[in-house]
C-alpha atoms as a PDB file:
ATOM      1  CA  UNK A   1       0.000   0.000   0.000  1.00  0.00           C
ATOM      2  CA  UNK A   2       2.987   2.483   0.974  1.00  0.00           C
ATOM      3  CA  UNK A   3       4.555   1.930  -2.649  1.00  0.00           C
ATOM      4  CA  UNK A   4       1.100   2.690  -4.286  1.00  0.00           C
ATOM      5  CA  UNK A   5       1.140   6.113  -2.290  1.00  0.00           C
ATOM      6  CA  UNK A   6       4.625   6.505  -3.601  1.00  0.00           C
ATOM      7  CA  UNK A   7       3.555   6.027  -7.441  1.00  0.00           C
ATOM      8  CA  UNK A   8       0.790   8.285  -6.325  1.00  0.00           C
ATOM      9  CA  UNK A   9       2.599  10.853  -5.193  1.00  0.00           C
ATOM     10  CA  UNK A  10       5.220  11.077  -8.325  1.00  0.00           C
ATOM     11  CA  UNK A  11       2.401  12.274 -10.126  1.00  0.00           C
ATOM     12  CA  UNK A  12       1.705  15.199  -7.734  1.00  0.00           C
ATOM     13  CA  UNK A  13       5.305  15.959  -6.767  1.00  0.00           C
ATOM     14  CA  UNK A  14       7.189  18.455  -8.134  1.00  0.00           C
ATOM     15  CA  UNK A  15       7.853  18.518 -11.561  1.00  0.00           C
ATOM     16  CA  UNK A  16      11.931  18.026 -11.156  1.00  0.00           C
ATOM     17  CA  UNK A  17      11.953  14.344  -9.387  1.00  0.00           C
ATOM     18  CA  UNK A  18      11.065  13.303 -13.367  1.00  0.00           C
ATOM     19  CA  UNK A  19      14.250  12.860 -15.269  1.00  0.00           C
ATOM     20  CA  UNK A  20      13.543  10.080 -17.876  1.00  0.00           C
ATOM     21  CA  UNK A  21       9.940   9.142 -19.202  1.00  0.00           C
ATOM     22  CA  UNK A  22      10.221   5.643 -19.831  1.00  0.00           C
ATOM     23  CA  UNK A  23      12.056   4.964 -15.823  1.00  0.00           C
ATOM     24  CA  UNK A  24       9.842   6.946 -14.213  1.00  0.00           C
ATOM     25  CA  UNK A  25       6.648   5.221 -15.910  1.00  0.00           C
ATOM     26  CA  UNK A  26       8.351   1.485 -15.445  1.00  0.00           C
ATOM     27  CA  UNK A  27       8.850   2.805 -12.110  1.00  0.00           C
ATOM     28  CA  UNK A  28       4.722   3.812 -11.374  1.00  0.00           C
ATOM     29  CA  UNK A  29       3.616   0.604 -13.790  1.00  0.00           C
ATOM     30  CA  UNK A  30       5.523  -1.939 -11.435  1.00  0.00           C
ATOM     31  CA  UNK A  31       4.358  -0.284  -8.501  1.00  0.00           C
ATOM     32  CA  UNK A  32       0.554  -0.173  -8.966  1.00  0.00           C
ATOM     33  CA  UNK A  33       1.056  -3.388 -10.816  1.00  0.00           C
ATOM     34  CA  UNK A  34       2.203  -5.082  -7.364  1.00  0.00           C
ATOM     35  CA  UNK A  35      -0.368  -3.278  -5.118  1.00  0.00           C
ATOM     36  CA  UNK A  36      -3.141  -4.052  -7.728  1.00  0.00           C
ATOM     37  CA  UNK A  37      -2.000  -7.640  -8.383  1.00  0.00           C
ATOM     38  CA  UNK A  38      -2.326  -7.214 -12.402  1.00  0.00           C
ATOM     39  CA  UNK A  39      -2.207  -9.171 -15.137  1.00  0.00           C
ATOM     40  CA  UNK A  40       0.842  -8.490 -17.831  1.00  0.00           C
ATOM     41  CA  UNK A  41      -1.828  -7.468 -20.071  1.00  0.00           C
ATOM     42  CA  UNK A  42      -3.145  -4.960 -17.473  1.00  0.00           C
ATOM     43  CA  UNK A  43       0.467  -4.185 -16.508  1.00  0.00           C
ATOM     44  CA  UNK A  44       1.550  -3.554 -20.437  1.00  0.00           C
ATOM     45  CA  UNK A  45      -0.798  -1.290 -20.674  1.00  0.00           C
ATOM     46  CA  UNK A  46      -0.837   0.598 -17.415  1.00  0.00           C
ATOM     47  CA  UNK A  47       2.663   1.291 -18.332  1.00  0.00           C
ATOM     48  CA  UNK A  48       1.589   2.685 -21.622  1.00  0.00           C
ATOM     49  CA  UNK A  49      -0.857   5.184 -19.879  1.00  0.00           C
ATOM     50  CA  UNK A  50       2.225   6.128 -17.409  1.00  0.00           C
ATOM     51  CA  UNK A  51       4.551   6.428 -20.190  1.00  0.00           C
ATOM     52  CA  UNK A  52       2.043   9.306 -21.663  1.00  0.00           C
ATOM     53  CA  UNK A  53       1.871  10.351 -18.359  1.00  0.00           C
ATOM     54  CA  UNK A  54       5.477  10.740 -17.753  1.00  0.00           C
ATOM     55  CA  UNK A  55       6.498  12.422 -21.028  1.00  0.00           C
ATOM     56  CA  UNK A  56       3.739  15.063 -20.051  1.00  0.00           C
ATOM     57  CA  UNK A  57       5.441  16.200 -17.055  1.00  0.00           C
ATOM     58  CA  UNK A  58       8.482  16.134 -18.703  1.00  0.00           C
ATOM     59  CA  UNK A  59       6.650  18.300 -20.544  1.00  0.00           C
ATOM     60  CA  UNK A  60       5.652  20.853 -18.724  1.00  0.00           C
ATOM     61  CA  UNK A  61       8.941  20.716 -16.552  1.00  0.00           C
ATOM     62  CA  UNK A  62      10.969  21.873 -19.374  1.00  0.00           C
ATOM     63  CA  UNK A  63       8.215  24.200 -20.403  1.00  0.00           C
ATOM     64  CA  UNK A  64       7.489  28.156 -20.222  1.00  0.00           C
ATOM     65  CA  UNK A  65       4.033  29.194 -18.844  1.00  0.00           C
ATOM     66  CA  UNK A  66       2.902  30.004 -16.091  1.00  0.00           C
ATOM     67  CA  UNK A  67       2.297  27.819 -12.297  1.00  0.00           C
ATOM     68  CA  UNK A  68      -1.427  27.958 -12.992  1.00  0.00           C
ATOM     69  CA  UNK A  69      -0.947  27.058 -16.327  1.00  0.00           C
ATOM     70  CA  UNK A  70       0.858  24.152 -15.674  1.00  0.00           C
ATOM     71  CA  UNK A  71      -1.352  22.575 -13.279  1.00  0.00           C
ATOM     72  CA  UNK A  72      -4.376  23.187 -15.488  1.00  0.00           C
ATOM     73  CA  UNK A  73      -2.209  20.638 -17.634  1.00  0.00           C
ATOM     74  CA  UNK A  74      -0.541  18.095 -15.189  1.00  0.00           C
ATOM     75  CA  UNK A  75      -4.708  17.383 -13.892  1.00  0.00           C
ATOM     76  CA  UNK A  76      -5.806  16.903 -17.686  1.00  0.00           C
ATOM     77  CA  UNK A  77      -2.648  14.584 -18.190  1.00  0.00           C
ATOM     78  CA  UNK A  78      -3.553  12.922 -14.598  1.00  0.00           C
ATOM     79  CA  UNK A  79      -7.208  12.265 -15.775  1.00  0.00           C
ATOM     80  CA  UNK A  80      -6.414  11.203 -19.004  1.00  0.00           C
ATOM     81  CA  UNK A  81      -4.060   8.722 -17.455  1.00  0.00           C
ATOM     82  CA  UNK A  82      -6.226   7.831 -15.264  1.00  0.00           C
ATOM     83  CA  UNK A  83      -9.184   7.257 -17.644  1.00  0.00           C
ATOM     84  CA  UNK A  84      -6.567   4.788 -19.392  1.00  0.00           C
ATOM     85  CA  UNK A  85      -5.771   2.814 -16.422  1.00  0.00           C
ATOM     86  CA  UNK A  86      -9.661   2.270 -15.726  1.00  0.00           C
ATOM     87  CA  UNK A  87     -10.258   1.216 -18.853  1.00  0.00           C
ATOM     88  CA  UNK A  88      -7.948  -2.202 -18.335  1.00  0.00           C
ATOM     89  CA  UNK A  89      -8.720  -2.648 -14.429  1.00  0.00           C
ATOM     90  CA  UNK A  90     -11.163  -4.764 -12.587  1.00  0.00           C
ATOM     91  CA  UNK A  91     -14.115  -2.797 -10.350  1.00  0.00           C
ATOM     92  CA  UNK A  92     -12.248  -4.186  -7.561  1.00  0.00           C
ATOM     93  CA  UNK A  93      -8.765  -2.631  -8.649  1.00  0.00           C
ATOM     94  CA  UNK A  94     -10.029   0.500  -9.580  1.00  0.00           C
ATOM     95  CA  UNK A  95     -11.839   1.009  -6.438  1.00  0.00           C
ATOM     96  CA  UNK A  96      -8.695   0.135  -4.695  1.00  0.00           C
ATOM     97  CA  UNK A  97      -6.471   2.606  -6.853  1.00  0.00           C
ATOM     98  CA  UNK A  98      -8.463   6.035  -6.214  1.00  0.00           C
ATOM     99  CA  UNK A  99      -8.939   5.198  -2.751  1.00  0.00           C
ATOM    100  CA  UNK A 100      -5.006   4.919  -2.557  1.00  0.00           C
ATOM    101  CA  UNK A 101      -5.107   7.860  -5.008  1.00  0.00           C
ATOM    102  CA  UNK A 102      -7.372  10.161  -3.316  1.00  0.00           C
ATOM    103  CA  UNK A 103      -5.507   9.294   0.453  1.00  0.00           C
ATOM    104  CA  UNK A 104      -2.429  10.167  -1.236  1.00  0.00           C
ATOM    105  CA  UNK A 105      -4.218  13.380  -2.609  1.00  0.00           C
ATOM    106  CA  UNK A 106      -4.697  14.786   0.723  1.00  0.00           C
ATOM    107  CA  UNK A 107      -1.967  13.513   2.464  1.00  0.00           C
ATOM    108  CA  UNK A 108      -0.241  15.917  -0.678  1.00  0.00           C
ATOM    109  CA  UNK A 109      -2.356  18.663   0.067  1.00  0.00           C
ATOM    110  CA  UNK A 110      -1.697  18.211   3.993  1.00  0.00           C
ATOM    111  CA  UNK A 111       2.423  18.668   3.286  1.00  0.00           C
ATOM    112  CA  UNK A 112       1.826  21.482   1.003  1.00  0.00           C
ATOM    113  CA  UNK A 113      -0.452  23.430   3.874  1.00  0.00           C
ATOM    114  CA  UNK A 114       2.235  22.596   6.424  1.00  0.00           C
ATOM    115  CA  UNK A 115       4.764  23.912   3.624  1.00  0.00           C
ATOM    116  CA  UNK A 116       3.304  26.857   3.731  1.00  0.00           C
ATOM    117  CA  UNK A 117       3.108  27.707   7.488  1.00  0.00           C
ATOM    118  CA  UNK A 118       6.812  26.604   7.684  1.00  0.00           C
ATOM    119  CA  UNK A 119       7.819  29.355   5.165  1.00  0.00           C
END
């Protein structure tokens, strides 16, 4: 469960912990694929959606614009990836994935708060 808030959490954290695409999507596909128990047909393409994922915030970390903008873009990317990924998992594994995802969600929005009182 701790690793699935991990993968979680990649795709919330800042944009500069991404260095390569393809690592850092083998990286959230093998994760997820162990807390999820998939398939290698789920796993193939879960790591697919990441990949997509992955190159977006790339993306966006090498791009101009502004904050706003770029979070306007990571949560499009995020859902997008996300639609993928529920497209190839079970009720039971998807149900499992946004509770992870939404507990990690907070738990991101609790460290940013606590970020901003410590500044």
């Amino acid at each position: 469960m701790r690793t699935l808030l991990l993968i979680l959490s990649l795709s919330l954290a800042p944009l500069s912990w991404a260095q390569d695409a393809d690592l850092l999507a083998e990286e959230m596909t093998s994760l997820i694929s162990a807390e999820l128990s998939l398939a290698h047909d789920q796993e193939q393409k879960v790591l697919e959606a990441q990949t997509i994922f992955a190159e977006t915030l790339i993306s966006l970390r090498d791009s101009d614009g502004s904050r706003r903008e770029k979070v306007k873009k990571l949560r499009s990317a995020a859902e997008q990836r996300d639609d993928r990924i529920k497209a190839v998992l079970t009720d039971e594994q998807w149900d499992k994935y946004e509770i992870l995802r939404d507990e990690q969600r907070q738990k991101m929005r609790q460290e940013m708060k606590a970020r901003k009182t410590n500044s």
